[in-house]
PDB file of N, CA and C in Angstrom:
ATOM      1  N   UNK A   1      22.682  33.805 -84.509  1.00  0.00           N
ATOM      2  CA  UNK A   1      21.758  33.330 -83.508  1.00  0.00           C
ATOM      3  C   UNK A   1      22.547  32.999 -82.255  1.00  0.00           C
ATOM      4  N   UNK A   2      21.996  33.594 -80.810  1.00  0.00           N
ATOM      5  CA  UNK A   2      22.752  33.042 -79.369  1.00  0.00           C
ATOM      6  C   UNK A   2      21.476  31.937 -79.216  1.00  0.00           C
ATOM      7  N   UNK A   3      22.185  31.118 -78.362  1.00  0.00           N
ATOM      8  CA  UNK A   3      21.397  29.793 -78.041  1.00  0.00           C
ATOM      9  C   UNK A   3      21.991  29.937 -76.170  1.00  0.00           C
ATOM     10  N   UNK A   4      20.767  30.315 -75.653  1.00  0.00           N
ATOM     11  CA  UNK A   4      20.570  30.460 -74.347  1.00  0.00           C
ATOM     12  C   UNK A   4      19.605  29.946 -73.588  1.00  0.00           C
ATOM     13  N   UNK A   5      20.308  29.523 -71.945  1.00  0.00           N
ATOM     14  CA  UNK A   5      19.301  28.648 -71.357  1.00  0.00           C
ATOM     15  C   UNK A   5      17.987  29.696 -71.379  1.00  0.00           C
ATOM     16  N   UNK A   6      17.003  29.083 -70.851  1.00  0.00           N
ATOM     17  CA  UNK A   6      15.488  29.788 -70.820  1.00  0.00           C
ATOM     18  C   UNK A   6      15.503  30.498 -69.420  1.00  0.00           C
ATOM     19  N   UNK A   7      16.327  30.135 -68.659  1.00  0.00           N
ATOM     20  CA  UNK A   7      16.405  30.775 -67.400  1.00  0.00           C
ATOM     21  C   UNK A   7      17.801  31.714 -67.370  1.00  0.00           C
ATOM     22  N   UNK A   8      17.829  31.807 -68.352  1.00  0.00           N
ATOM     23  CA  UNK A   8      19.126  32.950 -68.505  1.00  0.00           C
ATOM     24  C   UNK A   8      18.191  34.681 -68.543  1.00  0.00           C
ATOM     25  N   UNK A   9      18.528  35.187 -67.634  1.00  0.00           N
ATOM     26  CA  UNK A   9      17.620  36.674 -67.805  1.00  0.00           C
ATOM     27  C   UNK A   9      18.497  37.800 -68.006  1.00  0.00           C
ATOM     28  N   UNK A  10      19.943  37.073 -68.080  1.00  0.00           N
ATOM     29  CA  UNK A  10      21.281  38.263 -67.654  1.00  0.00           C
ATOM     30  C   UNK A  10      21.209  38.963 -69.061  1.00  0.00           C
ATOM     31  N   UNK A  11      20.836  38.759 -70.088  1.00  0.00           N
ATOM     32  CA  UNK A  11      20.755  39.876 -71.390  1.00  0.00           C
ATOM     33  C   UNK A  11      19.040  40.170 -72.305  1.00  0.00           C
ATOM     34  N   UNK A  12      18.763  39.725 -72.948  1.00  0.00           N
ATOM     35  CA  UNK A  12      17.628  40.616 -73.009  1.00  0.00           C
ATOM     36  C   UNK A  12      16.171  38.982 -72.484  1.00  0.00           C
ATOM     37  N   UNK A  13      15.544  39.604 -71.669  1.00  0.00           N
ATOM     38  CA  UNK A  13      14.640  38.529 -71.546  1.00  0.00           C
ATOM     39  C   UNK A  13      13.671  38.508 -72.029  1.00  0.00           C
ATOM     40  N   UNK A  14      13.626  36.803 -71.471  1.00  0.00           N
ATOM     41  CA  UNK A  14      12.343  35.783 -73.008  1.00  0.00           C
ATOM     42  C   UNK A  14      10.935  36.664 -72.678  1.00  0.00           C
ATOM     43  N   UNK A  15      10.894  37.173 -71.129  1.00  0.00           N
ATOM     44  CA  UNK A  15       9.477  37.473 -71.030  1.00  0.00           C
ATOM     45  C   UNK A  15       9.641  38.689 -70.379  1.00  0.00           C
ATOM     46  N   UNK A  16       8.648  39.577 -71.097  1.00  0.00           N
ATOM     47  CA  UNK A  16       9.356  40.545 -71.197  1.00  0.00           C
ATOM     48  C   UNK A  16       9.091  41.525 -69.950  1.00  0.00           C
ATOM     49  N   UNK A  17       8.002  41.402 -69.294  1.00  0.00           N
ATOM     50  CA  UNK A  17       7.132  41.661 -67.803  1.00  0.00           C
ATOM     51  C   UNK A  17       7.787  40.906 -66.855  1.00  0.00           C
ATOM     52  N   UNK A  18       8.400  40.276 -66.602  1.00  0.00           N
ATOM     53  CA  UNK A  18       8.765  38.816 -65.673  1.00  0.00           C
ATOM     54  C   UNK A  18      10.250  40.056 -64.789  1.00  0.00           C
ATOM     55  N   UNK A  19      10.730  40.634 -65.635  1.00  0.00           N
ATOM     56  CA  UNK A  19      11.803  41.302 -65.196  1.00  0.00           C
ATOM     57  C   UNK A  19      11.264  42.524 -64.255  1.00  0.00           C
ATOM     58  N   UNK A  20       9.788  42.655 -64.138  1.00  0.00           N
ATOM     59  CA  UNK A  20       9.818  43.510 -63.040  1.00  0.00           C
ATOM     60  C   UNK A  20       8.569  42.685 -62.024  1.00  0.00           C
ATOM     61  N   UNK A  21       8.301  41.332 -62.430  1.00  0.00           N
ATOM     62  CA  UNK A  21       7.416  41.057 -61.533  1.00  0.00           C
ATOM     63  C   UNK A  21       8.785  39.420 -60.242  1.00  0.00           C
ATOM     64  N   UNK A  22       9.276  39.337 -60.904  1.00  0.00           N
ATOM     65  CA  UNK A  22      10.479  38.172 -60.079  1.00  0.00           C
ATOM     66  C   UNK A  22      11.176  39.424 -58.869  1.00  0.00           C
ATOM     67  N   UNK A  23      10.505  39.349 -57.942  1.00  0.00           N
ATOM     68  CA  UNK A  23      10.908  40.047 -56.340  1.00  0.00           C
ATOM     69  C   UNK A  23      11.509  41.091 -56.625  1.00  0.00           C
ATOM     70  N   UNK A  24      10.531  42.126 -57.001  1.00  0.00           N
ATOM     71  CA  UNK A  24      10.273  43.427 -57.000  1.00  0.00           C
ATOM     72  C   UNK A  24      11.380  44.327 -56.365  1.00  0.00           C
ATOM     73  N   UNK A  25      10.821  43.749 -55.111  1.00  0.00           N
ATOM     74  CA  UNK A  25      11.443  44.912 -54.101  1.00  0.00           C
ATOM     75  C   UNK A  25      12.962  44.374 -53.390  1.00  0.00           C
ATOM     76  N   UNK A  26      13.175  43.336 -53.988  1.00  0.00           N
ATOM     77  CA  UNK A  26      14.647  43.193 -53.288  1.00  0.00           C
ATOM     78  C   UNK A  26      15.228  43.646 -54.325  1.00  0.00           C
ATOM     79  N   UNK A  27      15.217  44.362 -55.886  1.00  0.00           N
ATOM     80  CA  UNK A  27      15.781  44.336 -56.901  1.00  0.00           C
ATOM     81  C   UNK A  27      15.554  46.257 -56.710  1.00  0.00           C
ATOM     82  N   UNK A  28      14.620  46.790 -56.844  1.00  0.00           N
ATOM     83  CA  UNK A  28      13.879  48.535 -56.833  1.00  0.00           C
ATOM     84  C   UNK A  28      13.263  48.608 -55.701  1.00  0.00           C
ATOM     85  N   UNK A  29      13.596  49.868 -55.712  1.00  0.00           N
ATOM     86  CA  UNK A  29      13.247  51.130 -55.110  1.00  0.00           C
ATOM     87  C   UNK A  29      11.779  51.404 -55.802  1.00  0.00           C
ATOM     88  N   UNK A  30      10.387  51.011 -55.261  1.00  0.00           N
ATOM     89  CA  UNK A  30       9.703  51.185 -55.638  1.00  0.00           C
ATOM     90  C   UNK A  30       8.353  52.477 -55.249  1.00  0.00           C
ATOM     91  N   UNK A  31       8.242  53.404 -56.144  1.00  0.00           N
ATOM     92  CA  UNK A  31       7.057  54.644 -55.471  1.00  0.00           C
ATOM     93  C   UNK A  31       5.988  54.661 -56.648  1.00  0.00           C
ATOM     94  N   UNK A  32       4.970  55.587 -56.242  1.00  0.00           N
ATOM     95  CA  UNK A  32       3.725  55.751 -56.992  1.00  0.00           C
ATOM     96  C   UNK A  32       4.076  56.479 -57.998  1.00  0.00           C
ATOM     97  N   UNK A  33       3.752  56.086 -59.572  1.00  0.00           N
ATOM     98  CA  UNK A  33       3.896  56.895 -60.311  1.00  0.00           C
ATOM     99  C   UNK A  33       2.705  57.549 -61.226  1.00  0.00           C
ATOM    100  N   UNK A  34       1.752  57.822 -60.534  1.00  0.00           N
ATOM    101  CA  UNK A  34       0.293  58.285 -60.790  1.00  0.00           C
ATOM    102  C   UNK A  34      -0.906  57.481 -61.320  1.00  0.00           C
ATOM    103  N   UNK A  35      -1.737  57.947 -62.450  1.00  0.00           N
ATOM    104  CA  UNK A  35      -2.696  56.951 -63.006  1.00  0.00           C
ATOM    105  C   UNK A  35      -2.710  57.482 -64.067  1.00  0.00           C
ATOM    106  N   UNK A  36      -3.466  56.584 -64.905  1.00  0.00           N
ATOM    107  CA  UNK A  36      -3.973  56.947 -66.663  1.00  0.00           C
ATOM    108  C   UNK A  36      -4.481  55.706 -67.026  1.00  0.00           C
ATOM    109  N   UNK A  37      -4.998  55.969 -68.341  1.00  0.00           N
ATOM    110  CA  UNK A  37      -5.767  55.020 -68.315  1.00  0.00           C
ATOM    111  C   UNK A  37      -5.163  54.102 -70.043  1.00  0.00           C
ATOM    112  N   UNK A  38      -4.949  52.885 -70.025  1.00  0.00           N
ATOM    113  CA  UNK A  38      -4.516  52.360 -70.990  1.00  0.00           C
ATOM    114  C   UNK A  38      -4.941  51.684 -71.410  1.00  0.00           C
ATOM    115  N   UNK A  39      -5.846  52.152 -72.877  1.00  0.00           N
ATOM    116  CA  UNK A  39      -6.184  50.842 -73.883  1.00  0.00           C
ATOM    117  C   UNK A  39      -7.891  50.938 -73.330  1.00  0.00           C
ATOM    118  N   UNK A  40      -8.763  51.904 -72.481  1.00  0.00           N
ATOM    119  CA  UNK A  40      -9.660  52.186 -71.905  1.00  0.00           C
ATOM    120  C   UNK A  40      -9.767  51.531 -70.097  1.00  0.00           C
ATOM    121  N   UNK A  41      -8.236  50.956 -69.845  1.00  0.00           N
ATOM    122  CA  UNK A  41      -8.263  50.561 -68.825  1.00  0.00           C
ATOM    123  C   UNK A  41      -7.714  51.835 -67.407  1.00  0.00           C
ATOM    124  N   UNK A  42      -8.040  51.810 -66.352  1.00  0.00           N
ATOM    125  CA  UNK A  42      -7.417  52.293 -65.795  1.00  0.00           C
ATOM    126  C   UNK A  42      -6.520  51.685 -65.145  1.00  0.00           C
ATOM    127  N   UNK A  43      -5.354  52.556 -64.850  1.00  0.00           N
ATOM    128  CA  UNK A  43      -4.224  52.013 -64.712  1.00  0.00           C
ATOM    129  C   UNK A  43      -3.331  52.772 -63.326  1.00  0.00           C
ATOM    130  N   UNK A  44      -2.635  52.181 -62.751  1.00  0.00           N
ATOM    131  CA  UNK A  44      -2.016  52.728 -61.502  1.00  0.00           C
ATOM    132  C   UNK A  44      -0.107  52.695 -61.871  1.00  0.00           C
ATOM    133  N   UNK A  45       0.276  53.710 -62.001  1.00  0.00           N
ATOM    134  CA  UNK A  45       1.776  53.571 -61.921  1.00  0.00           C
ATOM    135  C   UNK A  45       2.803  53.264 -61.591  1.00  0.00           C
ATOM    136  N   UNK A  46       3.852  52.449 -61.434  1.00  0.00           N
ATOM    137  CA  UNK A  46       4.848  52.314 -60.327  1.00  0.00           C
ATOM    138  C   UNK A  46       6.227  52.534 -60.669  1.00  0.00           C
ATOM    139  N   UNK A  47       6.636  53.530 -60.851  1.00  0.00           N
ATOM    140  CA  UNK A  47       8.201  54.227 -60.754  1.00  0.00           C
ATOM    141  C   UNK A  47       9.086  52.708 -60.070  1.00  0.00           C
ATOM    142  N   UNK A  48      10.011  52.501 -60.833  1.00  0.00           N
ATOM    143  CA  UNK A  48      11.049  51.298 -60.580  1.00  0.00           C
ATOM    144  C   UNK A  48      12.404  51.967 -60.285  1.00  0.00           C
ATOM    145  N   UNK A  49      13.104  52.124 -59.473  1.00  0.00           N
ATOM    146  CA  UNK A  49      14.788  52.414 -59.671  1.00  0.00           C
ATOM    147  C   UNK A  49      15.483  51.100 -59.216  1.00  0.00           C
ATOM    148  N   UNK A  50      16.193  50.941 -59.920  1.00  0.00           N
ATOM    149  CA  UNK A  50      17.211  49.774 -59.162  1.00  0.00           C
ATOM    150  C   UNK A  50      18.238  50.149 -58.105  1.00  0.00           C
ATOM    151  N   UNK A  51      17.892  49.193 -57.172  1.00  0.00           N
ATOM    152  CA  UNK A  51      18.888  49.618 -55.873  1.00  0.00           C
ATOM    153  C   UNK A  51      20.496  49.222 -56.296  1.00  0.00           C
ATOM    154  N   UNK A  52      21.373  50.417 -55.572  1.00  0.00           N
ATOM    155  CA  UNK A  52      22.176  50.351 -55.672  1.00  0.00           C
ATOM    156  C   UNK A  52      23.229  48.923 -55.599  1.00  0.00           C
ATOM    157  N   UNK A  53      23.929  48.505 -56.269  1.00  0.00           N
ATOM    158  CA  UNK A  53      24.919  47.284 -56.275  1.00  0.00           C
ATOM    159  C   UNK A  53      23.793  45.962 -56.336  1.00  0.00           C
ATOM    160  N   UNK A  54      22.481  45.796 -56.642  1.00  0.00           N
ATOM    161  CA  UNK A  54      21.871  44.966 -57.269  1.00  0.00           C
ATOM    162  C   UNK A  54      22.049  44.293 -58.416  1.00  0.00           C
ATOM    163  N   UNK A  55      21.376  43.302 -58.770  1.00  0.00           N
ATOM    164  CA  UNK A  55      20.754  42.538 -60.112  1.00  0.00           C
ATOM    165  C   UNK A  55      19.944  43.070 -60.807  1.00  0.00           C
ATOM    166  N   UNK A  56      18.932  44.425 -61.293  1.00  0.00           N
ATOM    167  CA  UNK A  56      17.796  44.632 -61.163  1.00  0.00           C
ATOM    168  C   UNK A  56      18.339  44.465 -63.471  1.00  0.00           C
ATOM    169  N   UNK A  57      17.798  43.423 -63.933  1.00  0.00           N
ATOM    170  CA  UNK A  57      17.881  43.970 -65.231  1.00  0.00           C
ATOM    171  C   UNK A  57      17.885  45.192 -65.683  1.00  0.00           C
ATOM    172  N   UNK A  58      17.127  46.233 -65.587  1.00  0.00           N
ATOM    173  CA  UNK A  58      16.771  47.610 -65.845  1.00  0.00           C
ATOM    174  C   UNK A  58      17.186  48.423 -64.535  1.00  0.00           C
ATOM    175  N   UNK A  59      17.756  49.767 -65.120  1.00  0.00           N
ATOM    176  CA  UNK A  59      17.990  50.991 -64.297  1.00  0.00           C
ATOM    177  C   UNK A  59      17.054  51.256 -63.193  1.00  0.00           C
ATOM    178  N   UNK A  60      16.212  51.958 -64.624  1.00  0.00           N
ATOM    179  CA  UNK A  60      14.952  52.316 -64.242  1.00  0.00           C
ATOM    180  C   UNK A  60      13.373  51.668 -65.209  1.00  0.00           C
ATOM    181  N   UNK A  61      12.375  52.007 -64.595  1.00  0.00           N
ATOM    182  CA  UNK A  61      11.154  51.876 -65.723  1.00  0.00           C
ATOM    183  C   UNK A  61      10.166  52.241 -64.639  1.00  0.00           C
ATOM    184  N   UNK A  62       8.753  52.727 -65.415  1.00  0.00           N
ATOM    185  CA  UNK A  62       7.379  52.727 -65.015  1.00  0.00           C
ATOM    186  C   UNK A  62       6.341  52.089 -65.308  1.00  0.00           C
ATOM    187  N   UNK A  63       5.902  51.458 -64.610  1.00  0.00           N
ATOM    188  CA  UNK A  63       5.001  50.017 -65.155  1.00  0.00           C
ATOM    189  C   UNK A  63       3.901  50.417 -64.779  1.00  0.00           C
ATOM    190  N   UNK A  64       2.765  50.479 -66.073  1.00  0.00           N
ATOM    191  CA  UNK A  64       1.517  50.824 -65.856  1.00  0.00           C
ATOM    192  C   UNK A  64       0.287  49.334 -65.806  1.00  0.00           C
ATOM    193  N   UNK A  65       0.149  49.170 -64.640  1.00  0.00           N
ATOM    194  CA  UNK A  65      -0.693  47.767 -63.845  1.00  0.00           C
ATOM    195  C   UNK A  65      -2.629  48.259 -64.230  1.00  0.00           C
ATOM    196  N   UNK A  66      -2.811  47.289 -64.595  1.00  0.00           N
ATOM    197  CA  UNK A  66      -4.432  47.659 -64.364  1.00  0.00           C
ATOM    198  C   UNK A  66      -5.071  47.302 -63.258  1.00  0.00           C
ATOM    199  N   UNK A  67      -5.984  48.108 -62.965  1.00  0.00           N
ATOM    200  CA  UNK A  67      -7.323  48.361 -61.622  1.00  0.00           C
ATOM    201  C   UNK A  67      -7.693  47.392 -61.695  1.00  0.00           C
ATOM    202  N   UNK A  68      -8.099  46.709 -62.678  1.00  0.00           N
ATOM    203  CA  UNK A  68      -9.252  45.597 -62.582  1.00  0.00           C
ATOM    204  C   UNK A  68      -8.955  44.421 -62.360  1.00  0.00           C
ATOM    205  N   UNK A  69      -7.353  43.921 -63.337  1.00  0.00           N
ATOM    206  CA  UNK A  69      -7.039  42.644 -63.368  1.00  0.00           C
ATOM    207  C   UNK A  69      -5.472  42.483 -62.484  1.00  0.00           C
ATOM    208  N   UNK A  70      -5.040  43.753 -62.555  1.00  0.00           N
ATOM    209  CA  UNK A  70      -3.884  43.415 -61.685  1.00  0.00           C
ATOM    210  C   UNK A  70      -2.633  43.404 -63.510  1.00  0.00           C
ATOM    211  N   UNK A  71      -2.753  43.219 -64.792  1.00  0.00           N
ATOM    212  CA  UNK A  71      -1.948  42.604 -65.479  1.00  0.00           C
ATOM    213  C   UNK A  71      -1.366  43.998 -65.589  1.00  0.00           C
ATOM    214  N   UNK A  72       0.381  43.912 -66.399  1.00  0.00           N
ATOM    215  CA  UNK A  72       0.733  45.048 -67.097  1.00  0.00           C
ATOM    216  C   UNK A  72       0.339  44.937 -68.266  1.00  0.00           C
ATOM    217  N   UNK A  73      -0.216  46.514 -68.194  1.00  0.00           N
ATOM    218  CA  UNK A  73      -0.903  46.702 -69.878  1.00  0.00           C
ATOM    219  C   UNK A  73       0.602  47.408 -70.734  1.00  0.00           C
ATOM    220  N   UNK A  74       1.565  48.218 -69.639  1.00  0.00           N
ATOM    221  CA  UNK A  74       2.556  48.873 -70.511  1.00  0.00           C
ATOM    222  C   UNK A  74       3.207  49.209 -69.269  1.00  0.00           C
ATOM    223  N   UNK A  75       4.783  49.509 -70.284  1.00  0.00           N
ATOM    224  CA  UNK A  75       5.686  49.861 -69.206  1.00  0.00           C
ATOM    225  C   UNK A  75       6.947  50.384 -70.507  1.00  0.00           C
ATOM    226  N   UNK A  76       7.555  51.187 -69.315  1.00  0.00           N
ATOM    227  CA  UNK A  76       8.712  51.827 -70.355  1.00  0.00           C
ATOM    228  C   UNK A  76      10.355  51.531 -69.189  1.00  0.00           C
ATOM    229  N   UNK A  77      11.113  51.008 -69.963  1.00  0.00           N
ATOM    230  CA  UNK A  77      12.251  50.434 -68.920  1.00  0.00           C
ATOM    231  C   UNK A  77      13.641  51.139 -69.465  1.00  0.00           C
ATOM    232  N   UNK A  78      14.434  51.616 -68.947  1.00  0.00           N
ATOM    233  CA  UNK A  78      15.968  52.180 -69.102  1.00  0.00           C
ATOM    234  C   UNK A  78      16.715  51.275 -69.130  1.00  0.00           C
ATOM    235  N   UNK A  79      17.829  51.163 -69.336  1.00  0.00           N
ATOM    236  CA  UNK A  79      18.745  49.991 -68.856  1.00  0.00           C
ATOM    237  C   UNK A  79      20.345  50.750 -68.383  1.00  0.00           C
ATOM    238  N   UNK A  80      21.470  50.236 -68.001  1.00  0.00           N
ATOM    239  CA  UNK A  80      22.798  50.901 -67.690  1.00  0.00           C
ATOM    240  C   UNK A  80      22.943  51.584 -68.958  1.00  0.00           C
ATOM    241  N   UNK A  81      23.025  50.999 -69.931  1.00  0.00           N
ATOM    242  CA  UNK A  81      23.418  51.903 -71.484  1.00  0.00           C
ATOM    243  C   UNK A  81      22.866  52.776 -71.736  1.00  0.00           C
ATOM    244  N   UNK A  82      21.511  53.205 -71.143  1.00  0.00           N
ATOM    245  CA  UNK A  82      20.455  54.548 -71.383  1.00  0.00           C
ATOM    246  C   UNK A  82      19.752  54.253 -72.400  1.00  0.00           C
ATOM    247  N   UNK A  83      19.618  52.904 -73.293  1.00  0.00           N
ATOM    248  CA  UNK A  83      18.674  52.306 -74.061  1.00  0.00           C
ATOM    249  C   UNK A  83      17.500  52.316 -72.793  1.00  0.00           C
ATOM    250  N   UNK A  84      16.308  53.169 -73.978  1.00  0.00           N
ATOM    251  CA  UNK A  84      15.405  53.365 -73.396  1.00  0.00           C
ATOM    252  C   UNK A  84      14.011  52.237 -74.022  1.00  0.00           C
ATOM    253  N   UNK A  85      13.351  51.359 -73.960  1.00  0.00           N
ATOM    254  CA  UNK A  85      12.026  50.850 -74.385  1.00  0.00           C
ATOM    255  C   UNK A  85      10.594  51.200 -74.121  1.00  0.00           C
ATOM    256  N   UNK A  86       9.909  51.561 -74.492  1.00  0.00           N
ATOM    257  CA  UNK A  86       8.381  51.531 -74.564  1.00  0.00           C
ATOM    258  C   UNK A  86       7.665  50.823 -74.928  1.00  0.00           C
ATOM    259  N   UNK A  87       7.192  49.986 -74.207  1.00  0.00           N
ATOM    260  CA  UNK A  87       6.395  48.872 -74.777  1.00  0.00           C
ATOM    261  C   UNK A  87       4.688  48.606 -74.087  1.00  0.00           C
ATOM    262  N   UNK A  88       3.686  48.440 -74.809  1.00  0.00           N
ATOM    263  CA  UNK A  88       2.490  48.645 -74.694  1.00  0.00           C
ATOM    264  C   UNK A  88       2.237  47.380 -75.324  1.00  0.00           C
ATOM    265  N   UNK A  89       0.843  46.919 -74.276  1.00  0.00           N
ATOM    266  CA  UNK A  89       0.543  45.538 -74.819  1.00  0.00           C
ATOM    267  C   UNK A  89      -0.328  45.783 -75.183  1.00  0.00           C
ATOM    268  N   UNK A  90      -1.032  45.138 -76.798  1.00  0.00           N
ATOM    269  CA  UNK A  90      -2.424  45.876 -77.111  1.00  0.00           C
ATOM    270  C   UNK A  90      -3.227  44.529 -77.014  1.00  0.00           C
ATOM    271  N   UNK A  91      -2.381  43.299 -76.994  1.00  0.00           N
ATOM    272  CA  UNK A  91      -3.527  42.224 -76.819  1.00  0.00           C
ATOM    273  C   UNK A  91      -3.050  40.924 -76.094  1.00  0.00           C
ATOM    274  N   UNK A  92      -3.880  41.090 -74.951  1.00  0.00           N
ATOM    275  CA  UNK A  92      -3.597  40.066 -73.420  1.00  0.00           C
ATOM    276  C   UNK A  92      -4.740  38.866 -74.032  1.00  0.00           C
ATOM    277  N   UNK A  93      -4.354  37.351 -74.094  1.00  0.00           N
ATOM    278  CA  UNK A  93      -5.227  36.533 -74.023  1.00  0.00           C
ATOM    279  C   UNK A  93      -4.526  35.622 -73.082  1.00  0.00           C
ATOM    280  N   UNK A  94      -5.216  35.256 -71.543  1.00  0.00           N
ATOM    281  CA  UNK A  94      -4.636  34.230 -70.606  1.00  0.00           C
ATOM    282  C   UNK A  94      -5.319  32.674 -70.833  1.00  0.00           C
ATOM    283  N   UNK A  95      -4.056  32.092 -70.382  1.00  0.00           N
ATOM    284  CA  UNK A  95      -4.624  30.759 -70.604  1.00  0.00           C
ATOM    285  C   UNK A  95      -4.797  29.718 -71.982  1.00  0.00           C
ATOM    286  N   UNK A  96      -4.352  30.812 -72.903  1.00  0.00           N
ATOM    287  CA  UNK A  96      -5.335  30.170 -74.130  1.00  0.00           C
ATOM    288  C   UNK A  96      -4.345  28.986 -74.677  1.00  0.00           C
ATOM    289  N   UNK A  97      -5.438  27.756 -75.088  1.00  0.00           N
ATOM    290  CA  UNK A  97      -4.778  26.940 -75.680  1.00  0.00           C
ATOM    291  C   UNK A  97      -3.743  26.829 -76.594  1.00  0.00           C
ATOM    292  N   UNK A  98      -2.625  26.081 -76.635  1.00  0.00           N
ATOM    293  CA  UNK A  98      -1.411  26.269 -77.563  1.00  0.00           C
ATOM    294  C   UNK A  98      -0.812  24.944 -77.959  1.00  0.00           C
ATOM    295  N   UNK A  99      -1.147  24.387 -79.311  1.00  0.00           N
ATOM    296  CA  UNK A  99      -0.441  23.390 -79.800  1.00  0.00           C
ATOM    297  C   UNK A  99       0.927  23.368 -79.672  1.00  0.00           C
ATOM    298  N   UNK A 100       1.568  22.297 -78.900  1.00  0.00           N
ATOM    299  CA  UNK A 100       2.570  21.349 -79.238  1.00  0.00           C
ATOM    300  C   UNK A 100       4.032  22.087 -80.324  1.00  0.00           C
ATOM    301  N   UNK A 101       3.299  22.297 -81.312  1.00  0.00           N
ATOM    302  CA  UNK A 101       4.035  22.790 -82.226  1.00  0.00           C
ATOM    303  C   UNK A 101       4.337  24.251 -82.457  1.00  0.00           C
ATOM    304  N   UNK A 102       4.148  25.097 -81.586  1.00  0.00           N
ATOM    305  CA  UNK A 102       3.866  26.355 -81.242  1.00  0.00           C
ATOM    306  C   UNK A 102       5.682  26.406 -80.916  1.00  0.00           C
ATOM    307  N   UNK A 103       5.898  25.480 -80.121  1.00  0.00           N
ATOM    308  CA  UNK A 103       7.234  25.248 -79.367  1.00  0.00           C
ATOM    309  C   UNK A 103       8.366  24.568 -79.982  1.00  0.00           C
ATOM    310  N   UNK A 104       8.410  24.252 -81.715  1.00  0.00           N
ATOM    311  CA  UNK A 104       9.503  23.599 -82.158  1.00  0.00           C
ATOM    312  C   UNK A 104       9.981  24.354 -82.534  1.00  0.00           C
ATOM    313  N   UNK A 105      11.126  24.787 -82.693  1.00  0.00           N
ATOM    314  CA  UNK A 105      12.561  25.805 -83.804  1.00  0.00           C
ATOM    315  C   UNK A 105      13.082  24.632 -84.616  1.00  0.00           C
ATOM    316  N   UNK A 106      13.248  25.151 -85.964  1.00  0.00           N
ATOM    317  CA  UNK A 106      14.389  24.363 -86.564  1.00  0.00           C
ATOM    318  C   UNK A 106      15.468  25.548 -87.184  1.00  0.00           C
ATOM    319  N   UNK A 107      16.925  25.527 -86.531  1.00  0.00           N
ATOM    320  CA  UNK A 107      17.318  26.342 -87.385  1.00  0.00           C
ATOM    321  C   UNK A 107      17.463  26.270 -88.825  1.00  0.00           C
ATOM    322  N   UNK A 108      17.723  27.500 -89.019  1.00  0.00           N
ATOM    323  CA  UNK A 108      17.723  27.654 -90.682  1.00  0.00           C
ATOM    324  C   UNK A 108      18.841  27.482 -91.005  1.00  0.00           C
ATOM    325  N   UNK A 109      19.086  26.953 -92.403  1.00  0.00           N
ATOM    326  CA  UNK A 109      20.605  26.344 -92.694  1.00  0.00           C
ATOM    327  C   UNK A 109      21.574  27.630 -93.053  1.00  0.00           C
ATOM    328  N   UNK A 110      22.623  27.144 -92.726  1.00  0.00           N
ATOM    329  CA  UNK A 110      23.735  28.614 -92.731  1.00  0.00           C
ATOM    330  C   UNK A 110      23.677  29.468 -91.432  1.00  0.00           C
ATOM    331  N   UNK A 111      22.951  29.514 -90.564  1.00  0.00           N
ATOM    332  CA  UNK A 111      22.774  30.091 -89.461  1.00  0.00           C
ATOM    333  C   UNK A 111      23.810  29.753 -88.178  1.00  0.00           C
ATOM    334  N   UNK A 112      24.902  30.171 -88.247  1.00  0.00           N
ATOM    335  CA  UNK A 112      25.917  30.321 -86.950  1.00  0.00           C
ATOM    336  C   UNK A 112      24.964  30.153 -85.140  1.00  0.00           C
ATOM    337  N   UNK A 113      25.678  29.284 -84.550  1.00  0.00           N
ATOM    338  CA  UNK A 113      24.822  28.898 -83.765  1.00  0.00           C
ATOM    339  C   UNK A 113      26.030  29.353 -82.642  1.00  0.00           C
ATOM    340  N   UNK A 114      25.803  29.882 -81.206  1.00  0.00           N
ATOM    341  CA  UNK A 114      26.596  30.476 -80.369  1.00  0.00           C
ATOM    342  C   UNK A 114      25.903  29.777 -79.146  1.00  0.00           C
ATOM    343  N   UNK A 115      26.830  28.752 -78.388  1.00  0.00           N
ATOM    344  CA  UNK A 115      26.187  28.133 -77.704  1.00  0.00           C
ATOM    345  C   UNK A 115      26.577  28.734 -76.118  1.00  0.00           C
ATOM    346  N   UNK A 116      25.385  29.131 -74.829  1.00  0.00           N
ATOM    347  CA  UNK A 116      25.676  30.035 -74.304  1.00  0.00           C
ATOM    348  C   UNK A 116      25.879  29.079 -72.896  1.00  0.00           C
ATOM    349  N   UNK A 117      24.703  28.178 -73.422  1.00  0.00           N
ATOM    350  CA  UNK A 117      24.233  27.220 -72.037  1.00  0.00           C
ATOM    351  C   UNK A 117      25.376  26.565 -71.606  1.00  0.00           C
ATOM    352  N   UNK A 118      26.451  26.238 -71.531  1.00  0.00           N
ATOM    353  CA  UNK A 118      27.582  25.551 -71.294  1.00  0.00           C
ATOM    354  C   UNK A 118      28.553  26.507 -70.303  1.00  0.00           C
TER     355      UNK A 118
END
């Protein structure tokens, strides 16, 4: 187990959309990457490259945004290593209530702990 601050985004991040919506365009090179429709939504494309000598977590990716609500329904991201992801969201609920306890970890015993935040 790594034990990392929550605002650490430098290796794989907590959320997983946030890496192409935190200032877009100072990070990519951003163009149209057509339409389709996802999950019965329609959807508008946006081709990502990361500008040269940037921060941009990912190389590249195409993030498919919906018409209606603005959310990403899916997106597929590259990274420097050429690890490629596809990831499709099949179920958006905003807002929704969340106990308290949603948010405790206890590690599990025997579990090597790598402390990053320091």
């Amino acid at each position: 187990m790594i034990k990392r601050a929550a605002a650490d985004r430098e290796s794989v991040p907590i959320d997983p959309t946030g890496q192409f919506l935190d200032a877009p365009r100072a990070k990519y090179d951003i163009s149209p990457a057509g339409t389709k429709t996802v999950d019965g939504h329609a959807a508008h494309g946006l081709l990502l490259v990361a500008k040269k000598g940037g921060s941009a977590p990912v190389a590249r990716a195409t993030v498919w945004i919906d018409d209606d609500d603005s959310l990403i329904r899916e997106f597929e991201s590259s990274d420097a290593n050429g690890v490629t992801r596809h990831v499709h969201l099949t179920s958006l609920e905003l807002n929704s209530p969340l106990d308290a306890s949603a948010f405790a970890f206890a590690i599990p015993k025997g579990v090597k702990v790598i402390d990053q935040t320091k």
